[in-house]
N, C-alpha and C. Protein backbone atom coordinates (compact mmCIF):
# COMPACT_ATOMS: atom_id res chain seq x y z
N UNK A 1 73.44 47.53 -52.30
CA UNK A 1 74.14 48.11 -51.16
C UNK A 1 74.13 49.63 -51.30
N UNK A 2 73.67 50.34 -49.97
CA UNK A 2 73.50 51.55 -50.16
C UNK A 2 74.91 52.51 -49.27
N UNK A 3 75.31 53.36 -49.71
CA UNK A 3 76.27 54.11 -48.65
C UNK A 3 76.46 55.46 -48.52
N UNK A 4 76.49 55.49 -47.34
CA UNK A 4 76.69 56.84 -46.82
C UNK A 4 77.83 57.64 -46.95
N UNK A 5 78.01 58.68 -47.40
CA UNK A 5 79.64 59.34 -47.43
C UNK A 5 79.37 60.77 -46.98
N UNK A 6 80.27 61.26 -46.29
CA UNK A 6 80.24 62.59 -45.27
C UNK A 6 81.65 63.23 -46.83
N UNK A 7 81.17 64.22 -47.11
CA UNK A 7 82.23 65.46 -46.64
C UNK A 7 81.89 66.55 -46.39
N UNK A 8 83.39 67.41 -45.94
CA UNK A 8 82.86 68.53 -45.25
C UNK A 8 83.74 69.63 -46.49
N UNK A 9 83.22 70.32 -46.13
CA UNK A 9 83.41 72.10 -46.79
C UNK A 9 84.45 72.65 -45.98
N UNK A 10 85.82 72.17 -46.49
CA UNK A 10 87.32 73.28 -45.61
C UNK A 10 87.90 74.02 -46.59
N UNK A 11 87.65 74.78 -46.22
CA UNK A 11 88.30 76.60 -46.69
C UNK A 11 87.85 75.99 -48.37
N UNK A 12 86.61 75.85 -48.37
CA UNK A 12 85.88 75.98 -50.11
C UNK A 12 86.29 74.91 -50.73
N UNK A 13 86.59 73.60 -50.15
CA UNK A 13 86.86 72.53 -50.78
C UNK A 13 86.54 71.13 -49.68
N UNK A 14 85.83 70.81 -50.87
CA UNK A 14 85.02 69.29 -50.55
C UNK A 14 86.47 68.15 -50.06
N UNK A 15 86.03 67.51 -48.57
CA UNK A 15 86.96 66.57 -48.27
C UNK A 15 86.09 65.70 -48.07
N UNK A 16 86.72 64.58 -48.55
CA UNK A 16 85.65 63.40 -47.81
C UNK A 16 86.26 63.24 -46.65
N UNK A 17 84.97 62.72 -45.98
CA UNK A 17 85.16 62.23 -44.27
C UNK A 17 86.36 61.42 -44.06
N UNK A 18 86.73 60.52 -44.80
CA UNK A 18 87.86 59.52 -44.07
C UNK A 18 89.37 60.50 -44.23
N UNK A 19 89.55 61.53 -44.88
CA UNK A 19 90.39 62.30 -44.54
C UNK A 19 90.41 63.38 -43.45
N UNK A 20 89.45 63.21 -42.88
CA UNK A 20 89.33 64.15 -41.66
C UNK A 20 89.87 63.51 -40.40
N UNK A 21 90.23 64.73 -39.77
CA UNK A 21 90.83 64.22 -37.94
C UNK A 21 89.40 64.77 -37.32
N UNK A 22 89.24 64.01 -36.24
CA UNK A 22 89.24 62.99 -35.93
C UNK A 22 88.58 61.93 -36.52
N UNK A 23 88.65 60.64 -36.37
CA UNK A 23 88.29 59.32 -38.01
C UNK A 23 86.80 58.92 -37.32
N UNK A 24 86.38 58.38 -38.09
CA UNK A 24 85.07 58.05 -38.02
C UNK A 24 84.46 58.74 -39.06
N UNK A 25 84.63 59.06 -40.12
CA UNK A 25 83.92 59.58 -41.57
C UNK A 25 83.92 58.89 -42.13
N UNK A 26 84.19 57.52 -42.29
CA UNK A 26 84.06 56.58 -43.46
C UNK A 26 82.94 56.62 -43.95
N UNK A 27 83.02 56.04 -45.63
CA UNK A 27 81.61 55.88 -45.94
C UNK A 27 81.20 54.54 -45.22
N UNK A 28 80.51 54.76 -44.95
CA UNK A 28 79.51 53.32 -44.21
C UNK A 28 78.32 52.61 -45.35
N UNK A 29 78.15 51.33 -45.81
CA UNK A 29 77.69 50.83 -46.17
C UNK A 29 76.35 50.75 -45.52
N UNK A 30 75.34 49.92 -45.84
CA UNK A 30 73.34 50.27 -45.44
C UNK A 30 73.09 49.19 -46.60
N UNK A 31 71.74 47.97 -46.34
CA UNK A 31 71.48 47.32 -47.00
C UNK A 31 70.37 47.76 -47.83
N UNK A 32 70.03 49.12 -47.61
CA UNK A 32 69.25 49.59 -48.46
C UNK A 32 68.83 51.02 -47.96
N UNK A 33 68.05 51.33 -49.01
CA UNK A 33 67.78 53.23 -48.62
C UNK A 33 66.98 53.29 -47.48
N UNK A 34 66.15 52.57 -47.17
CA UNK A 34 65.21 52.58 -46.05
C UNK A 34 66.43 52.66 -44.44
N UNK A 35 67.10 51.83 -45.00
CA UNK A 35 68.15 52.16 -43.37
C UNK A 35 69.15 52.65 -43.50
N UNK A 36 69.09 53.20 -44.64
CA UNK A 36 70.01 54.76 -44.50
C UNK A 36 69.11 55.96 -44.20
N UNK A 37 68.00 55.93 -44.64
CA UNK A 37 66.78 56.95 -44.16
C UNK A 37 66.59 56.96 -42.75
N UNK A 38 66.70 56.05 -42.34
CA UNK A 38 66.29 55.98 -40.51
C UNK A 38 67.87 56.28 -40.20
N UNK A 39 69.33 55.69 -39.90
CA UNK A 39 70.09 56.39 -39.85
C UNK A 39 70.46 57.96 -40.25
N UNK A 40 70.32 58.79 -41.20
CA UNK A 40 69.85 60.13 -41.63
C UNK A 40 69.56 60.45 -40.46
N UNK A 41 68.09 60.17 -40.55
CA UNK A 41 66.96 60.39 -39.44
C UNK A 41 67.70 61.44 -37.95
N UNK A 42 67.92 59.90 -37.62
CA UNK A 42 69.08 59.73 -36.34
C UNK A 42 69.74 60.63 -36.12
N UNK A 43 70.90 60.83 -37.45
CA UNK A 43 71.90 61.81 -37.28
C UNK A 43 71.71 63.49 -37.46
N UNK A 44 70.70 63.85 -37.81
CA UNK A 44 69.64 64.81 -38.20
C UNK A 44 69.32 65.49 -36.59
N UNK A 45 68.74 64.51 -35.99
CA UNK A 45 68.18 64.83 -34.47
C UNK A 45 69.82 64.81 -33.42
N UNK A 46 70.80 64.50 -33.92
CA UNK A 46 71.77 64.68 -32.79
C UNK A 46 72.30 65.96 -33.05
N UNK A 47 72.67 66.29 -34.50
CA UNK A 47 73.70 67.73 -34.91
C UNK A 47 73.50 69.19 -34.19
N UNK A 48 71.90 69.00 -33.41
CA UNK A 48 72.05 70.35 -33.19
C UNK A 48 72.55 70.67 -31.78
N UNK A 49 73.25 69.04 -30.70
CA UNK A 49 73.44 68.83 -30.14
C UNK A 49 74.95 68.85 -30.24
N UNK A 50 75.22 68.40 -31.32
CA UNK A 50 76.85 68.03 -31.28
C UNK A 50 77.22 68.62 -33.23
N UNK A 51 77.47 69.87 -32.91
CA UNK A 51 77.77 70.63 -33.88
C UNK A 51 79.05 70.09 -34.67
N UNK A 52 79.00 70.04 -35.99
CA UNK A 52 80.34 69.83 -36.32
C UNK A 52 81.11 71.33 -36.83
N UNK A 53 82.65 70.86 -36.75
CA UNK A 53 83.21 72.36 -37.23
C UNK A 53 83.21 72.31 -38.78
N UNK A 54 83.07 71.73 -39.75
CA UNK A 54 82.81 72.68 -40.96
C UNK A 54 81.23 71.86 -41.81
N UNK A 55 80.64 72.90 -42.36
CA UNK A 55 79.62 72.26 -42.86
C UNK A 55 79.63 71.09 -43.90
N UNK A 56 78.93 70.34 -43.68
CA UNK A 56 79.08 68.88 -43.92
C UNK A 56 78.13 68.27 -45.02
N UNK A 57 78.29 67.54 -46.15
CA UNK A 57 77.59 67.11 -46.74
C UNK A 57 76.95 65.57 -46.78
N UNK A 58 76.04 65.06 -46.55
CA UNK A 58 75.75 63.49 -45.85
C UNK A 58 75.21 63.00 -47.70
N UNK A 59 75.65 62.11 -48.40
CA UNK A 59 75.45 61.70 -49.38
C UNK A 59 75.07 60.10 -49.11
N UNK A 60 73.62 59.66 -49.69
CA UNK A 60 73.47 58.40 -50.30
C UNK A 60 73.88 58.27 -51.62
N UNK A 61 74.21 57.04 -51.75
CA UNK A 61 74.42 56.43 -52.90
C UNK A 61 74.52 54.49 -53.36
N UNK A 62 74.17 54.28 -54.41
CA UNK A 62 73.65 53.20 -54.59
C UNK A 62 75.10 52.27 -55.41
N UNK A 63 76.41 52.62 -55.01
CA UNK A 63 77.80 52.13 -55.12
C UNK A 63 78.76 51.92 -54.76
N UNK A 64 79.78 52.42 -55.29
CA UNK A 64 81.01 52.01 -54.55
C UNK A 64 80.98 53.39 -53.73
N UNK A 65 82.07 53.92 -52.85
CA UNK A 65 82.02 55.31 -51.99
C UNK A 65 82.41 56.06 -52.62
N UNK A 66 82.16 57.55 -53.01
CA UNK A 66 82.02 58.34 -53.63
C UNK A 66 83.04 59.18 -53.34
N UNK A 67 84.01 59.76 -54.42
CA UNK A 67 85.54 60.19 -54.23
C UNK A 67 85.57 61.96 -54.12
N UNK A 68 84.11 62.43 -54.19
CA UNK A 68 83.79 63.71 -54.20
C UNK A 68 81.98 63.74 -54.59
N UNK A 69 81.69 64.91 -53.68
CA UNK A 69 80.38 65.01 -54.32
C UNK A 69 79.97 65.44 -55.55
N UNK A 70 78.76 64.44 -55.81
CA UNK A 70 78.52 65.17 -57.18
C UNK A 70 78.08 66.54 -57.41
N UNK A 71 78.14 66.92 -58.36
CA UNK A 71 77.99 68.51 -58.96
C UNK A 71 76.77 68.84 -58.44
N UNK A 72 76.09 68.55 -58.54
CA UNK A 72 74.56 68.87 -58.44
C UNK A 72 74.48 68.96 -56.98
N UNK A 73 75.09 68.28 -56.07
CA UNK A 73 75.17 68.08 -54.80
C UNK A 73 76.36 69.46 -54.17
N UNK A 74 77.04 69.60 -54.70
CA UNK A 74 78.13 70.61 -54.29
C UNK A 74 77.25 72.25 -54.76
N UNK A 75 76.50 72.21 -55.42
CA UNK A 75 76.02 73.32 -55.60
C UNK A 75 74.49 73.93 -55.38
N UNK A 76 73.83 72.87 -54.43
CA UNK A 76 72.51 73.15 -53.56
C UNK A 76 72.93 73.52 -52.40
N UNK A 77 71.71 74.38 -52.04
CA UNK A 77 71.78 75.10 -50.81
C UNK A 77 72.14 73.73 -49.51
N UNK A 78 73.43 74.10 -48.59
CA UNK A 78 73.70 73.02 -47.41
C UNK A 78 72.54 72.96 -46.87
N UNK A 79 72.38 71.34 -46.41
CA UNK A 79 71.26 70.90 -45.54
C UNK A 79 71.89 69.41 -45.33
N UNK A 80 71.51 68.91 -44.05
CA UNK A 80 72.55 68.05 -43.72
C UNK A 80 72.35 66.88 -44.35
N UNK A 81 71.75 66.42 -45.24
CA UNK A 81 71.77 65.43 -45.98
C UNK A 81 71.61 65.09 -47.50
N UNK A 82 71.84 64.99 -47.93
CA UNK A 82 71.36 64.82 -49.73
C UNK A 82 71.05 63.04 -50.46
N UNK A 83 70.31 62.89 -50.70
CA UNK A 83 70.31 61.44 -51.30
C UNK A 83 69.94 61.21 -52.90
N UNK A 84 71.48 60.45 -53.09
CA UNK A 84 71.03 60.46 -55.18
C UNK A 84 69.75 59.49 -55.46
N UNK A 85 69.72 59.06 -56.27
CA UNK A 85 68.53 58.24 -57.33
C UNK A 85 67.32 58.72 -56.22
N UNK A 86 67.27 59.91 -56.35
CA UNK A 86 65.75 60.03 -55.88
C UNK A 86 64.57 59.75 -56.60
């Protein structure tokens, strides 16, 4: 099981999505990386349409939902997606 987890960057600190207003940040579960890649995809081609207000980090991962991004992830240049076990 693969999942997606959003957070965003408020005033220099990582929130995950399900603490954000308005809801819909959950991590979302994916039966594998391939359809989290095409979802990505997806969400990639809408953002420049529907901007969010703080910059956002889109994390795969191959577990349970992730309670903060990892290090390595919090300290690359933002780009709207990142995926671990590459």
């Amino acid at each position: 099981m693969w999942r997606l987890d959003v957070f965003f960057l408020v005033q220099g600190i990582w929130v995950p999505g399900h603490q954000m207003t308005p809801e819909g940040w959950s991590p979302r579960a994916y039966e594998s990386r391939e359809e989290f890649e095409e979802r990505r995809a997806a969400a990639q081609k809408q953002c420049p349409e529907h901007p969010l207000d703080f910059p956002a980090r889109r994390i795969c991962s191959d577990g349970a939902p992730l309670k903060e991004p990892p290090a390595r992830a919090r300290r690359q240049r933002m780009t709207t997606a990142t995926c671990l076990n590459e």
